[in-house]
Protein backbone atom coordinates (compact mmCIF):
# COMPACT_ATOMS: atom_id res chain seq x y z
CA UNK A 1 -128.64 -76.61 -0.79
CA UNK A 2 -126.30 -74.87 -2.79
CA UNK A 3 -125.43 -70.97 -2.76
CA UNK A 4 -122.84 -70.55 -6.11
CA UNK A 5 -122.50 -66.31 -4.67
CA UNK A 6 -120.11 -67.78 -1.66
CA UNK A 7 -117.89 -68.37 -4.03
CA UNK A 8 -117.13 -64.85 -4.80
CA UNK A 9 -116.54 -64.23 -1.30
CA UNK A 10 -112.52 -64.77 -1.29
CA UNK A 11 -112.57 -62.40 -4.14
CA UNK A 12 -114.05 -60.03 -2.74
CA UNK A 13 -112.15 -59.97 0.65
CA UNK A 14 -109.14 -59.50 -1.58
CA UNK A 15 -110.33 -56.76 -3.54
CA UNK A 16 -111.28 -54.64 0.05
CA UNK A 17 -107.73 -55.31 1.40
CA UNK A 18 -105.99 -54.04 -1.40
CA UNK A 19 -107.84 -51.10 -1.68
CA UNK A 20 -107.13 -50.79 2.44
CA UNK A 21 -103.60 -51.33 1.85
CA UNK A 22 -103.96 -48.73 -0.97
CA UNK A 23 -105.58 -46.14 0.95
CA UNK A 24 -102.95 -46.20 4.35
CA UNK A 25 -100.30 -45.36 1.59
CA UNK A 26 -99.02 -41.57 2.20
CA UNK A 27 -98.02 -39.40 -0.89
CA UNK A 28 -95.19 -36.95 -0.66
CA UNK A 29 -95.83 -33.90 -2.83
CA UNK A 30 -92.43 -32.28 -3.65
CA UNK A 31 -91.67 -28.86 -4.59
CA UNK A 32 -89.99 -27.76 -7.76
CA UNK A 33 -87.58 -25.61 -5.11
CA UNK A 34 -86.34 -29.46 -3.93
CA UNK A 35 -84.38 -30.32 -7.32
CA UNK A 36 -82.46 -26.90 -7.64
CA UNK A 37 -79.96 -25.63 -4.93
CA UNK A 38 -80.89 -22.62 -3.43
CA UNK A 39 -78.24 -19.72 -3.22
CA UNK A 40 -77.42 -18.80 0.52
CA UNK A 41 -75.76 -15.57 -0.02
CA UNK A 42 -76.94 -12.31 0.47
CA UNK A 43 -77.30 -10.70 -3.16
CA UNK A 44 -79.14 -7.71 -2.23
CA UNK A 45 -76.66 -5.34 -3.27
CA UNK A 46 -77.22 -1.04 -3.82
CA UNK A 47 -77.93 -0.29 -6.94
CA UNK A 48 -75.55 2.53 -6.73
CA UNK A 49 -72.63 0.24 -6.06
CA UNK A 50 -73.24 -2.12 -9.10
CA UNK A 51 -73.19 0.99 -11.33
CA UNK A 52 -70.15 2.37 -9.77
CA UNK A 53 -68.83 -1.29 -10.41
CA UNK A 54 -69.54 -1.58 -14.20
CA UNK A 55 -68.37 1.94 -14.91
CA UNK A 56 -64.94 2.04 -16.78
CA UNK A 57 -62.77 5.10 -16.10
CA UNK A 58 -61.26 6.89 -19.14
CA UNK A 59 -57.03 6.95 -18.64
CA UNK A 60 -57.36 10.57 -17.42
CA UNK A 61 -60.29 9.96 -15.13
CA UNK A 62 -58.24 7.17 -13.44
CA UNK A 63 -55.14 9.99 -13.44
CA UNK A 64 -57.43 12.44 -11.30
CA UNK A 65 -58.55 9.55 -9.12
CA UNK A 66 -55.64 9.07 -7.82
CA UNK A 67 -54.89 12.38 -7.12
CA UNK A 68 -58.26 13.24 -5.41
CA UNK A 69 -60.07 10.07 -4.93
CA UNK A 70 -63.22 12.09 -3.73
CA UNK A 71 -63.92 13.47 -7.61
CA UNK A 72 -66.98 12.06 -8.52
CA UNK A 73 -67.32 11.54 -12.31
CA UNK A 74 -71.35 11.63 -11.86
CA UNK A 75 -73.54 11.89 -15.76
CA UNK A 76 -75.60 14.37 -14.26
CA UNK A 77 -73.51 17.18 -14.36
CA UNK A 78 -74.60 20.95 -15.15
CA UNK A 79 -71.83 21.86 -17.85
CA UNK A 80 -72.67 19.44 -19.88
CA UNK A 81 -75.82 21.42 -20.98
CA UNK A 82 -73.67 24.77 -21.71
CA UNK A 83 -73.47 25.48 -25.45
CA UNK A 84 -69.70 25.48 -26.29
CA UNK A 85 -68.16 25.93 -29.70
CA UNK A 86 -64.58 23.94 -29.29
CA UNK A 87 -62.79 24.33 -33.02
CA UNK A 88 -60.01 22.10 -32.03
CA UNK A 89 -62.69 18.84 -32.22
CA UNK A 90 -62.98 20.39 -35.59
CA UNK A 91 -59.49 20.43 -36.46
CA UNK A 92 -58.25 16.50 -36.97
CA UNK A 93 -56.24 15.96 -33.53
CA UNK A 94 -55.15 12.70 -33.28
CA UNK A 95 -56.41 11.89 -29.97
CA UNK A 96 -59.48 13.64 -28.03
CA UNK A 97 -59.96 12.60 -24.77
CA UNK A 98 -62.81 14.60 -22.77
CA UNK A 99 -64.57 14.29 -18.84
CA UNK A 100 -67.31 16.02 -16.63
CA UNK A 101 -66.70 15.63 -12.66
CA UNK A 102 -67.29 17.35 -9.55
CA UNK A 103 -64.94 18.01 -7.03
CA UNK A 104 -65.37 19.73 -3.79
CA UNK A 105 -69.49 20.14 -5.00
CA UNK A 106 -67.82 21.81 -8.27
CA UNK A 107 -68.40 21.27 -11.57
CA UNK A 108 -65.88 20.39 -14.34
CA UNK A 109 -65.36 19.80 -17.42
CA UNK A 110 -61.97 19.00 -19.14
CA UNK A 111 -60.56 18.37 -22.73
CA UNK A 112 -58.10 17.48 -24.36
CA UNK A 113 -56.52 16.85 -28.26
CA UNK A 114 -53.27 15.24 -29.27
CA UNK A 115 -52.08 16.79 -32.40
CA UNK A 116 -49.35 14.76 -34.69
CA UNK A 117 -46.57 17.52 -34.44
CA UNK A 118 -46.54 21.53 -33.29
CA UNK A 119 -47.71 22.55 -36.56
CA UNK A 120 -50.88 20.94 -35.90
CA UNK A 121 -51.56 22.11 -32.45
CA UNK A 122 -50.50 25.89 -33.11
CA UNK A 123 -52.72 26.05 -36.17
CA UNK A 124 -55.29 24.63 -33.83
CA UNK A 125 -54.82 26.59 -31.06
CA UNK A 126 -54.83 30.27 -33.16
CA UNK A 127 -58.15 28.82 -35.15
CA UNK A 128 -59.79 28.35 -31.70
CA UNK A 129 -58.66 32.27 -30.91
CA UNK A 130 -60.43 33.14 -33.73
CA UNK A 131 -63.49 31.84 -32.70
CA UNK A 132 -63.72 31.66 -29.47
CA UNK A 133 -66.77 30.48 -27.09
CA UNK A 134 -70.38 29.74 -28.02
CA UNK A 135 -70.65 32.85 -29.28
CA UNK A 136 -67.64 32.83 -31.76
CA UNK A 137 -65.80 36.17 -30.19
CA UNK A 138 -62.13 36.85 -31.57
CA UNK A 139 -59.29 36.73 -29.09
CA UNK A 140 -55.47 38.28 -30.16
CA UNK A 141 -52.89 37.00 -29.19
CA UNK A 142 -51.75 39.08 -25.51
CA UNK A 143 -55.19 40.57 -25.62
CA UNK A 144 -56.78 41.15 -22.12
CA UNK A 145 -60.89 40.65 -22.75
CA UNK A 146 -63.29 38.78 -21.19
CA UNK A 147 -63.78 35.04 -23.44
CA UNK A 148 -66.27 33.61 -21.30
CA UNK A 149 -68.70 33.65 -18.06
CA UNK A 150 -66.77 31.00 -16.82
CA UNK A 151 -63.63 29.81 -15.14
CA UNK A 152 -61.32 28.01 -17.14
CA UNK A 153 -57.31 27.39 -18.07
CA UNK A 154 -55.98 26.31 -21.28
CA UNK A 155 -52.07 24.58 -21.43
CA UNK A 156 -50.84 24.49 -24.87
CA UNK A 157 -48.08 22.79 -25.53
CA UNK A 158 -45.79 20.62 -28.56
CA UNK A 159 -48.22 18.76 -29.59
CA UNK A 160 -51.49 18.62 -27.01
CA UNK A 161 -54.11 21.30 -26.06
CA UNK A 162 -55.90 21.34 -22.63
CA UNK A 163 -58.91 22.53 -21.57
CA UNK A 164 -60.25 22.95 -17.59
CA UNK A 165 -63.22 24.85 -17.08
CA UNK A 166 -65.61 25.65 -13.75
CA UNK A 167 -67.86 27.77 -12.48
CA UNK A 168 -65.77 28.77 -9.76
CA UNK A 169 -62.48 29.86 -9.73
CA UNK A 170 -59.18 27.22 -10.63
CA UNK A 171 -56.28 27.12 -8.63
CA UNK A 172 -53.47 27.35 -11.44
CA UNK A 173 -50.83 25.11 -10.14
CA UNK A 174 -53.28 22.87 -8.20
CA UNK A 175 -54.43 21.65 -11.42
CA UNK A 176 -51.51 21.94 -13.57
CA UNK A 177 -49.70 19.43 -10.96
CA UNK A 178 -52.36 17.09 -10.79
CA UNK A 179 -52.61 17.04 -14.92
CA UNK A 180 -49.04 16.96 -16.29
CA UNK A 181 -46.62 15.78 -12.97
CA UNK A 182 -44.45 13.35 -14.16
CA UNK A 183 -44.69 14.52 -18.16
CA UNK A 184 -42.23 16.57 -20.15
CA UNK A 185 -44.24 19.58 -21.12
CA UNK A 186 -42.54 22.72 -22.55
CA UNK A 187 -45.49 25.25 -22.77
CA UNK A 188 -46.29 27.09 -25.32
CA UNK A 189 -49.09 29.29 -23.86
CA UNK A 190 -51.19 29.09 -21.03
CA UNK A 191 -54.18 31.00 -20.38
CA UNK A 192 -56.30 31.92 -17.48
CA UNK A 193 -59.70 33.53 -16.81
CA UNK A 194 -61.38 33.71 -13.04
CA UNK A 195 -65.40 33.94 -13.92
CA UNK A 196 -66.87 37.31 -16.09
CA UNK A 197 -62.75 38.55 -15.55
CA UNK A 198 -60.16 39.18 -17.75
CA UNK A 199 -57.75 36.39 -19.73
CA UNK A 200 -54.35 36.30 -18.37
CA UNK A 201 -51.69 35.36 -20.75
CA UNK A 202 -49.08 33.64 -18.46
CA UNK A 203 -46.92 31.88 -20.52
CA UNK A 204 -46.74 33.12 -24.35
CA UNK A 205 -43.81 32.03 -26.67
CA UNK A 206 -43.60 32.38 -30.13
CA UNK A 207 -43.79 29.02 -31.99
CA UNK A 208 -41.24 28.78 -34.71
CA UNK A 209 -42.44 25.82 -37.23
């Protein structure tokens, strides 16, 4: 007798082993994280310290850092919200250069224009004495008045005008060392005012164009 299925037997004893041989077969799933290097280093820096790291010091902010490296040239600073009428920005200096700081917790605020020649700066100067503060109050020359609720010192020289003000009161030759040591400066004027006092005309020459 003849049975024609047995002949399908050796295929079908090949078709289970492969599929054994299949099965035993282990797959490997791999992570994305395998094909790119990870970074060992600790990049969890302050916030504070990137910022301090991007920020770019004007010439005269770098000057007062090295002459009191604890000034802190912080935005959030108090006098910047003051109304202030300044005619000199008003005047075509040549060169304005302007910064807000504290130092010792006190606020500043400092300016100052380059002129072309003494012309310039006088005519500058004596338009600012004109008009004077936020509220636009007339100075002469000499005068002793009150110009303003605050602190402040203005060097006026051949051809530059500077402006330091605070809330508190400013040490005169503190700040006039720090600012000018190591420049030629012949003053011209310089004027002084402790807070809600009286202007003190300390230097005052007569400019001859």
């Amino acid at each position: 007798m003849s049975y024609k299925p047995l002949k399908w037997i050796p295929l079908f004893v090949l078709i289970v082993l492969w599929s054994a041989c299949s099965s035993d077969k282990d797959y490997e799933v791999i992570s994305a994280e395998d094909f790119f290097p990870q970074a060992k280093g600790n990049y969890d820096y302050p916030e504070d310290t990137i910022t301090d790291e991007k920020a770019q010091l004007t010439e005269i902010e770098k000057k007062l850092k090295r002459v009191f490296p604890e000034i802190n040239f912080e935005k959030d600073n108090p006098l910047k919200k003051r109304k202030k009428l300044f005619m000199p920005d008003r005047l075509g200096s040549k060169k304005k250069e302007e910064s807000y700081f504290y130092k010792d917790e006190l606020a500043y605020h400092l300016k100052k224009w380059t002129f072309e020649d003494n012309s310039q700066t006088t005519n500058a100067f004596y338009n600012w004495l004109d008009c004077f503060n936020h509220d636009c109050r007339s100075i002469r020359i000499d005068e002793e008045t009150n110009a303003s609720n605050e602190a402040f010192i203005i060097w006026v020289s051949n051809n530059q005008i500077t402006y330091l003000a605070c809330s508190n009161s400013i040490d005169l030759r503190t700040w006039q060392k720090a600012l000018f040591e190591g420049t030629n400066h012949t003053w011209s004027y310089v004027i002084q005012q402790a807070p809600n006092s009286m202007v003190k005309w300390i230097v005052t020459q007569n400019i001859v164009n």
